[in-house]
PDB file of N, CA and C in Angstrom:
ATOM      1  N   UNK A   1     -94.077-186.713 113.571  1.00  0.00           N
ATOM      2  CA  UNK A   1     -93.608-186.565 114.935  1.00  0.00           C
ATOM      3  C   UNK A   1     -94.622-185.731 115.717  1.00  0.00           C
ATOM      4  N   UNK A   2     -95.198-186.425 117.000  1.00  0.00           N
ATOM      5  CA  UNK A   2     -96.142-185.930 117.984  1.00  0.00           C
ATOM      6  C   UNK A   2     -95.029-184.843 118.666  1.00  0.00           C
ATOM      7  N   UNK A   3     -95.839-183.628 119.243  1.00  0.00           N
ATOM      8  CA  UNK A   3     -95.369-182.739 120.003  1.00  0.00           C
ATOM      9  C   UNK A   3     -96.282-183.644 121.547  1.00  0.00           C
ATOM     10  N   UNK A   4     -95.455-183.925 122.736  1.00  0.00           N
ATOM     11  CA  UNK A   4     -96.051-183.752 123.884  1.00  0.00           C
ATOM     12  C   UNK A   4     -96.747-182.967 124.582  1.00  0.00           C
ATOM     13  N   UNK A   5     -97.570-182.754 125.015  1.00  0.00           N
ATOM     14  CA  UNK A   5     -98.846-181.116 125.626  1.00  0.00           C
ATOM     15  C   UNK A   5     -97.716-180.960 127.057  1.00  0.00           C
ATOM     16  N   UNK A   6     -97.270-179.806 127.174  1.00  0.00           N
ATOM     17  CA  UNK A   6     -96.425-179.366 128.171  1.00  0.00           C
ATOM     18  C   UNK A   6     -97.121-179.700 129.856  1.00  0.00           C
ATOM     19  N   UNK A   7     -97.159-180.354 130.855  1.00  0.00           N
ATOM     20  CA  UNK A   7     -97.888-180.656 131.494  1.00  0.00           C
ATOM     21  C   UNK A   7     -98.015-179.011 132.610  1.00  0.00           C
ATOM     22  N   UNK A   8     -99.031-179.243 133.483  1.00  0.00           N
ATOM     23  CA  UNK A   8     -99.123-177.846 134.506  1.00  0.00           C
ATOM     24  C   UNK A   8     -97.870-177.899 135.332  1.00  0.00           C
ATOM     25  N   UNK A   9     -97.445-176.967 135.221  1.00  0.00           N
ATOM     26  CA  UNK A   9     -96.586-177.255 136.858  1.00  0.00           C
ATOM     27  C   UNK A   9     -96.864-177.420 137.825  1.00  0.00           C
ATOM     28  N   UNK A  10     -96.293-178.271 138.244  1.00  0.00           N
ATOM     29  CA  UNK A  10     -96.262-178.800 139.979  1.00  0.00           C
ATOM     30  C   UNK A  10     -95.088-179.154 140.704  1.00  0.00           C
ATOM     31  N   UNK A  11     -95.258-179.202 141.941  1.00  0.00           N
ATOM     32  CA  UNK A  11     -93.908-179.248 142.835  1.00  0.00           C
ATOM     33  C   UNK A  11     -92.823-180.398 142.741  1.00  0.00           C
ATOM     34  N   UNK A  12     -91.711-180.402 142.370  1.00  0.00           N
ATOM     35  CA  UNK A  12     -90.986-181.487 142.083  1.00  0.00           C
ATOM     36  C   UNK A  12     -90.339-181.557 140.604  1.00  0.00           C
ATOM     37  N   UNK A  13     -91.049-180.752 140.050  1.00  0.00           N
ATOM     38  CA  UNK A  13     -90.827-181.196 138.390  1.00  0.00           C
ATOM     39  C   UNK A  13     -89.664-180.269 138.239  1.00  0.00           C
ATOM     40  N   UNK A  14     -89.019-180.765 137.271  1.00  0.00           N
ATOM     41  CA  UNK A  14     -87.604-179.636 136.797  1.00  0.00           C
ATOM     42  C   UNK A  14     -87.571-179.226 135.320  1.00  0.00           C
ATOM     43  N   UNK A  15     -87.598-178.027 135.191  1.00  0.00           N
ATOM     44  CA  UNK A  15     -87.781-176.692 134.114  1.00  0.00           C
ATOM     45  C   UNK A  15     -86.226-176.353 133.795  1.00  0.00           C
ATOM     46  N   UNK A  16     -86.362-176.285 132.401  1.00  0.00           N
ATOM     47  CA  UNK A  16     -84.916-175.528 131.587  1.00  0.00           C
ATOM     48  C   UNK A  16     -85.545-174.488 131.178  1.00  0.00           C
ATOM     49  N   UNK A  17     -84.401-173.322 131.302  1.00  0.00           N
ATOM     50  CA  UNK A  17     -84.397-171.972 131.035  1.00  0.00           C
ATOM     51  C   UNK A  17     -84.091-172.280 129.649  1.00  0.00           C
ATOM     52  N   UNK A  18     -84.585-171.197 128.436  1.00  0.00           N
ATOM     53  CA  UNK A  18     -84.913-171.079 127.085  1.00  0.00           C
ATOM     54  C   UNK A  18     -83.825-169.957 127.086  1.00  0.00           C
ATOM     55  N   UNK A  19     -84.070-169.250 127.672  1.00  0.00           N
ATOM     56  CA  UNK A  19     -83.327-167.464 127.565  1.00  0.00           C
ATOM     57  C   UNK A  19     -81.677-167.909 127.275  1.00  0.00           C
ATOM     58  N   UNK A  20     -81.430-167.552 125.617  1.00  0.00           N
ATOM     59  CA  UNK A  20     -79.801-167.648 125.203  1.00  0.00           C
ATOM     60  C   UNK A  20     -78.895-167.040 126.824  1.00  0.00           C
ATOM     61  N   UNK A  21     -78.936-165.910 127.494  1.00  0.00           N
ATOM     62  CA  UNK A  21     -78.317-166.014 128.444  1.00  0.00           C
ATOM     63  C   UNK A  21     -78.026-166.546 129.373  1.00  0.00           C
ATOM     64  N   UNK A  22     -78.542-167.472 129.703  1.00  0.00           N
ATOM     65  CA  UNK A  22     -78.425-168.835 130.871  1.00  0.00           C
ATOM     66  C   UNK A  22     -78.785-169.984 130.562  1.00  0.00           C
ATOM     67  N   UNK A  23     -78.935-170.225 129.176  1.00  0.00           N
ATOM     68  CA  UNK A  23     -79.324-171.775 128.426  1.00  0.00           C
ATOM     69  C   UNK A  23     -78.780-172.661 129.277  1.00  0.00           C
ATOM     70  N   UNK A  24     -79.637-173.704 129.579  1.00  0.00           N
ATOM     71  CA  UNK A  24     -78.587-175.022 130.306  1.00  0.00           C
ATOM     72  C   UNK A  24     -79.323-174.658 131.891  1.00  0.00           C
ATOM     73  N   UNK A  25     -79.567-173.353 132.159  1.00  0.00           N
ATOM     74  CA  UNK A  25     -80.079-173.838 133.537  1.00  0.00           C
ATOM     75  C   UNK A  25     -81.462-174.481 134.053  1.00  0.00           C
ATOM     76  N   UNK A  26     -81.292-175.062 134.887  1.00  0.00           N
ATOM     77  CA  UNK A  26     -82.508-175.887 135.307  1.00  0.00           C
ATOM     78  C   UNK A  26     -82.744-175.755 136.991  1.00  0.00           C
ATOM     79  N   UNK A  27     -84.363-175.381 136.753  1.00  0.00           N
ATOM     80  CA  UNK A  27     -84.684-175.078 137.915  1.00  0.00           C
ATOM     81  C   UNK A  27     -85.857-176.528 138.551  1.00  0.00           C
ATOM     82  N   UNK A  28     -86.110-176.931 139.659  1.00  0.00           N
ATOM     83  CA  UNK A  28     -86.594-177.301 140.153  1.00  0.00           C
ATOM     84  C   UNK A  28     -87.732-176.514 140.953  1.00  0.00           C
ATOM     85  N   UNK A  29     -89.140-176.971 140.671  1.00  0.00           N
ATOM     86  CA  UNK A  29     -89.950-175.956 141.668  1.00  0.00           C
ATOM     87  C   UNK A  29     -90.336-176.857 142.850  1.00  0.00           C
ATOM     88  N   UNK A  30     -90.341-176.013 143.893  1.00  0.00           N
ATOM     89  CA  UNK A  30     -90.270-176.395 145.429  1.00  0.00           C
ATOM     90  C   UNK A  30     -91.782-175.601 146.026  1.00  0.00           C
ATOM     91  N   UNK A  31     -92.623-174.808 145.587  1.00  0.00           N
ATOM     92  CA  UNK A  31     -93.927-174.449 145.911  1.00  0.00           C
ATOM     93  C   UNK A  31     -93.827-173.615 144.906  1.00  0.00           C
ATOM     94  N   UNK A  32     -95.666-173.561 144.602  1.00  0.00           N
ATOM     95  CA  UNK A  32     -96.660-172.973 143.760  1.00  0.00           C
ATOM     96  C   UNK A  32     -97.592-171.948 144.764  1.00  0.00           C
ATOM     97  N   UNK A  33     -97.397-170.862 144.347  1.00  0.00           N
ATOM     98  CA  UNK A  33     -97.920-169.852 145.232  1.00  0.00           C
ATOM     99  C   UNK A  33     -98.475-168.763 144.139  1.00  0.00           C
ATOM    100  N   UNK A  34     -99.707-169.273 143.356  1.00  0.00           N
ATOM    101  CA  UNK A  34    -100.351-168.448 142.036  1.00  0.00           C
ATOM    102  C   UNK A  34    -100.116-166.931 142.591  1.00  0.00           C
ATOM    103  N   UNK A  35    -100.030-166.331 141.588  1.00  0.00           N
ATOM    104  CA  UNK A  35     -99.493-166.550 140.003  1.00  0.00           C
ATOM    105  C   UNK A  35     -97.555-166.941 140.286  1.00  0.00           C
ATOM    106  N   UNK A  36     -97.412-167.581 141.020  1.00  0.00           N
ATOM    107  CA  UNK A  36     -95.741-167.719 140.773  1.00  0.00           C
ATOM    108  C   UNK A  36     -94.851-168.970 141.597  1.00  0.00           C
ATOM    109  N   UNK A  37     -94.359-169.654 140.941  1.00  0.00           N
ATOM    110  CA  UNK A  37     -93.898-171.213 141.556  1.00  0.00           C
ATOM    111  C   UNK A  37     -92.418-170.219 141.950  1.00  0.00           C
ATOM    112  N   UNK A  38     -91.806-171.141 143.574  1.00  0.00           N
ATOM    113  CA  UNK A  38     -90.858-170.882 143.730  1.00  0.00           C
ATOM    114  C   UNK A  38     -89.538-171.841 143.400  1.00  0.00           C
ATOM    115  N   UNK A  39     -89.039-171.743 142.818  1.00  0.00           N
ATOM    116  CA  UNK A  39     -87.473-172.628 142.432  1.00  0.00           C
ATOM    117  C   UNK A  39     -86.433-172.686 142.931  1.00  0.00           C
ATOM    118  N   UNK A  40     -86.253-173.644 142.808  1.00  0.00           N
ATOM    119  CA  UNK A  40     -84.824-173.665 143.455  1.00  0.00           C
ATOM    120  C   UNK A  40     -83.477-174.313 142.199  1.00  0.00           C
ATOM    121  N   UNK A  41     -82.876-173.212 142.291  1.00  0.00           N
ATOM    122  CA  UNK A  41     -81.391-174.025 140.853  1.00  0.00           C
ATOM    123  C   UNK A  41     -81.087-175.151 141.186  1.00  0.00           C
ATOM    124  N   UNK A  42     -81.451-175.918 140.102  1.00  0.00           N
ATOM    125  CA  UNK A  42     -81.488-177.479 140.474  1.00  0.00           C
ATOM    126  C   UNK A  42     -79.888-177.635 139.600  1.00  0.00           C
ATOM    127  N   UNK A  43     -79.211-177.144 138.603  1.00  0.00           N
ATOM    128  CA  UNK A  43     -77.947-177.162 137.461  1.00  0.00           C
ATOM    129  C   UNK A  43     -77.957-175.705 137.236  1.00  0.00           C
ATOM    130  N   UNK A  44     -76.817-175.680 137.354  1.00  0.00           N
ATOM    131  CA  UNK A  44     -75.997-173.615 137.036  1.00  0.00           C
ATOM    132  C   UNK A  44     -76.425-174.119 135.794  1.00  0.00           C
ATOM    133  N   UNK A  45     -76.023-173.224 135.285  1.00  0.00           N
ATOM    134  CA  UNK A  45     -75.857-172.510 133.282  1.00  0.00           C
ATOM    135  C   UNK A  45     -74.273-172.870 133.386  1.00  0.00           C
ATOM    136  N   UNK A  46     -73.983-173.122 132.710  1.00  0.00           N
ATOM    137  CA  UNK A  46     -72.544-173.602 131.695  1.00  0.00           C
ATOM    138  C   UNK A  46     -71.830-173.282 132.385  1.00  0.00           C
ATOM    139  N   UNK A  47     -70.533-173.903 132.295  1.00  0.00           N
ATOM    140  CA  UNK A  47     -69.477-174.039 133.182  1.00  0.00           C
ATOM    141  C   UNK A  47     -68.824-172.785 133.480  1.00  0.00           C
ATOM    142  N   UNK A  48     -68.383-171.946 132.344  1.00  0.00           N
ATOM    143  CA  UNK A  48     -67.912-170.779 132.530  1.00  0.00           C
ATOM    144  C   UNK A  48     -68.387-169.820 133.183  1.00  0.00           C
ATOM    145  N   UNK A  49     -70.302-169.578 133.854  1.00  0.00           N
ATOM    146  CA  UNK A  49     -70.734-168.650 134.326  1.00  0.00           C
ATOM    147  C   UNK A  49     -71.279-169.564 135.762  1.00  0.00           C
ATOM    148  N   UNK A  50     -70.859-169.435 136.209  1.00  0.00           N
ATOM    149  CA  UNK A  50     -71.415-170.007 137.606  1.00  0.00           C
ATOM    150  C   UNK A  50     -71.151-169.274 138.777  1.00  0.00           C
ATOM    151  N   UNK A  51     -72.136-167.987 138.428  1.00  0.00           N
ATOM    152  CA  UNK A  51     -72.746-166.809 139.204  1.00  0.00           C
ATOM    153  C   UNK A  51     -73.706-167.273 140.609  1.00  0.00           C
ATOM    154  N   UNK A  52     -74.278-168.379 140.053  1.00  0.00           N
ATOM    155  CA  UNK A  52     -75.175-168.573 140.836  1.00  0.00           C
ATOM    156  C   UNK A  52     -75.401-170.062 141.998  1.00  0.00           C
ATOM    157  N   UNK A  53     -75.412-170.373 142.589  1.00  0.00           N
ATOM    158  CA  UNK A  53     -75.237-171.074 143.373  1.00  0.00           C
ATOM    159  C   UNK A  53     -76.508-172.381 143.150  1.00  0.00           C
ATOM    160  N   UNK A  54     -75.831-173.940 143.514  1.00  0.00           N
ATOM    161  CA  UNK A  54     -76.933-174.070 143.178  1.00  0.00           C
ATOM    162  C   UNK A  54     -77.952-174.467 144.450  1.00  0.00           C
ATOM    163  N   UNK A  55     -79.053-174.532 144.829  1.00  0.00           N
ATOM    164  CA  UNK A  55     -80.016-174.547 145.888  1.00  0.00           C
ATOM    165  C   UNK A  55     -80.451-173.420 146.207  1.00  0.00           C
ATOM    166  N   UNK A  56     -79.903-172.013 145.130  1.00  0.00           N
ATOM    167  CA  UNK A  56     -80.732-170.754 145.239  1.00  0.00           C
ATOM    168  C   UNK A  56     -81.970-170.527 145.054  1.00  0.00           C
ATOM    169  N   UNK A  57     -82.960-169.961 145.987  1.00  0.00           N
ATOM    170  CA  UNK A  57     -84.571-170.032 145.159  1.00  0.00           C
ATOM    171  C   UNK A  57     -84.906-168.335 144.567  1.00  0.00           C
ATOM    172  N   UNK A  58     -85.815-168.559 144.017  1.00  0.00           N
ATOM    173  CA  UNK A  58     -86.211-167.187 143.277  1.00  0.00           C
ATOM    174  C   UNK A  58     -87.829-167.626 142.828  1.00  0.00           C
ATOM    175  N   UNK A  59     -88.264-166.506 142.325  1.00  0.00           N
ATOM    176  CA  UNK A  59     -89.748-166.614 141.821  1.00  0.00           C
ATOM    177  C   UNK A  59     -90.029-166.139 140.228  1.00  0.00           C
ATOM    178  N   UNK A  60     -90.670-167.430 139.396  1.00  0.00           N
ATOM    179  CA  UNK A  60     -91.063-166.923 138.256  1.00  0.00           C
ATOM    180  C   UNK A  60     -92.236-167.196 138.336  1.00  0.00           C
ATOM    181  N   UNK A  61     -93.200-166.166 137.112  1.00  0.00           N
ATOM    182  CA  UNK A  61     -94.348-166.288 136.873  1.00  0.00           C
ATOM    183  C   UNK A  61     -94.909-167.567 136.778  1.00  0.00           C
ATOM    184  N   UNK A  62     -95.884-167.641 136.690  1.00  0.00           N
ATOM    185  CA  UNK A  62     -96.443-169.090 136.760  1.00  0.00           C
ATOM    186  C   UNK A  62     -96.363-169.279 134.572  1.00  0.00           C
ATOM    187  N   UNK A  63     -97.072-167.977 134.149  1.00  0.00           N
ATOM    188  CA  UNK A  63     -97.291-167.869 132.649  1.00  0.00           C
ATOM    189  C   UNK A  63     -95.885-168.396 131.914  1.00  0.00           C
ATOM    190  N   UNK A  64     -94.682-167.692 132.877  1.00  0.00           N
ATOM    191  CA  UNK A  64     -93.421-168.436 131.933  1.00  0.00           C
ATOM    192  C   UNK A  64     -93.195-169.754 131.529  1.00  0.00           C
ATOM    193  N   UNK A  65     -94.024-170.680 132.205  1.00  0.00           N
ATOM    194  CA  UNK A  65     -93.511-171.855 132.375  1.00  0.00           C
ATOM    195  C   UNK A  65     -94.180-172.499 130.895  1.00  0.00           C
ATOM    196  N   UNK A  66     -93.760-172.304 130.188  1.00  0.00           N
ATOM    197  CA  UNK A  66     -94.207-172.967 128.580  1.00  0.00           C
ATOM    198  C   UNK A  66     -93.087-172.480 127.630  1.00  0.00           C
ATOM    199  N   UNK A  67     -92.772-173.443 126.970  1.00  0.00           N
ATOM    200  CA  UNK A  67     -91.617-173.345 125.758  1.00  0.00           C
ATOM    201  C   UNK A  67     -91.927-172.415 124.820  1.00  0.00           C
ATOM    202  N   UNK A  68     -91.183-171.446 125.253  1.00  0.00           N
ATOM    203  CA  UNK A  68     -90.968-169.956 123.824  1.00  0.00           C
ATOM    204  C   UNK A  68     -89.537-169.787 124.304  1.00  0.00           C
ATOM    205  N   UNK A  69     -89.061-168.725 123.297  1.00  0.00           N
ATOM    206  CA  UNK A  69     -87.657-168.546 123.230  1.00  0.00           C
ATOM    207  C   UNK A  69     -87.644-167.925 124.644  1.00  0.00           C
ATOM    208  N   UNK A  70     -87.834-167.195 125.358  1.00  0.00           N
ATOM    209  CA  UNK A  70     -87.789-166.800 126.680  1.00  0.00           C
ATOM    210  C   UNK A  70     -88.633-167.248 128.308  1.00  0.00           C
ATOM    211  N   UNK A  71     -89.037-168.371 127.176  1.00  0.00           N
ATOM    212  CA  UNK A  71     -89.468-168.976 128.345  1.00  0.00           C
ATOM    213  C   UNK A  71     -88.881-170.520 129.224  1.00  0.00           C
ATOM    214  N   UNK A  72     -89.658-171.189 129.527  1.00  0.00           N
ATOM    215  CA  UNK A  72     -88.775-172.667 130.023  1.00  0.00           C
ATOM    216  C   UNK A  72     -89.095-173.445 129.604  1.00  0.00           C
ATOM    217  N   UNK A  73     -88.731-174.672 129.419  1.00  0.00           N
ATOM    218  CA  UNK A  73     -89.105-176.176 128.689  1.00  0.00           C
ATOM    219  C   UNK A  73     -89.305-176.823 130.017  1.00  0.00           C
ATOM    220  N   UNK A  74     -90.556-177.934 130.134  1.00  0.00           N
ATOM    221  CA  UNK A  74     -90.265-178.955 131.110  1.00  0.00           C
ATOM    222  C   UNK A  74     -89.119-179.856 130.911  1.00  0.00           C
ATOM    223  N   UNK A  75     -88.814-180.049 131.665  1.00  0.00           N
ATOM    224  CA  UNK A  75     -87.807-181.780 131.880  1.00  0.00           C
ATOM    225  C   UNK A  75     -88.251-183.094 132.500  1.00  0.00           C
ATOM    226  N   UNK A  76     -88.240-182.832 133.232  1.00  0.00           N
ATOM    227  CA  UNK A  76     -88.892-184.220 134.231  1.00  0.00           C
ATOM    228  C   UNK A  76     -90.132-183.902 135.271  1.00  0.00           C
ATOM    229  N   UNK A  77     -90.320-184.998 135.375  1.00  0.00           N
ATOM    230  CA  UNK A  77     -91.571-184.541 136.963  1.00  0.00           C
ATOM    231  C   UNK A  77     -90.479-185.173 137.919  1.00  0.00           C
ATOM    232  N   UNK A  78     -91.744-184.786 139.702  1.00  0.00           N
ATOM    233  CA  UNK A  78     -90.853-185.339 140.400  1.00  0.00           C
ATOM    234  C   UNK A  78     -90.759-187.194 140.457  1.00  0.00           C
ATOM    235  N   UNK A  79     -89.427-187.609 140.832  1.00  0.00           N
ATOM    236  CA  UNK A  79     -89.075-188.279 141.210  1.00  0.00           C
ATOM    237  C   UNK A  79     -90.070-189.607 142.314  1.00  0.00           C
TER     238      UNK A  79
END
């Protein structure tokens, strides 16, 4: 079994959160502004915690964006 090479981020594509505390959420990035893409909650985290709204934006590092336990998995590109 091939591992896929995680592609760069770019605008459109949608990222899952790794971090056991919000597993399940998925962000969409909406601009890249090095070192840090801005997102927007594209899917809350699990039904029971839905703290967060979704079309909220926030800023992560650009470095997070690669699969480790605290980091994010890609999902899709854009559309």
């Amino acid at each position: 079994m091939t591992d896929t090479p995680t592609p760069a981020p770019a605008v459109g594509q949608i990222w899952q959160d790794n971090d056991p505390r919000s597993y399940g959420r998925k962000d969409r990035i909406v601009e890249i502004d090095d070192p840090h893409a801005v997102v927007e909650l594209a899917l809350p985290r699990g039904s029971g915690h839905l703290r967060a709204k979704p079309g909220r934006r926030t800023r992560i590092r650009l470095d997070r964006l690669r699969p480790t336990s605290t980091g994010y998995r890609y999902v899709s590109s854009p559309a």
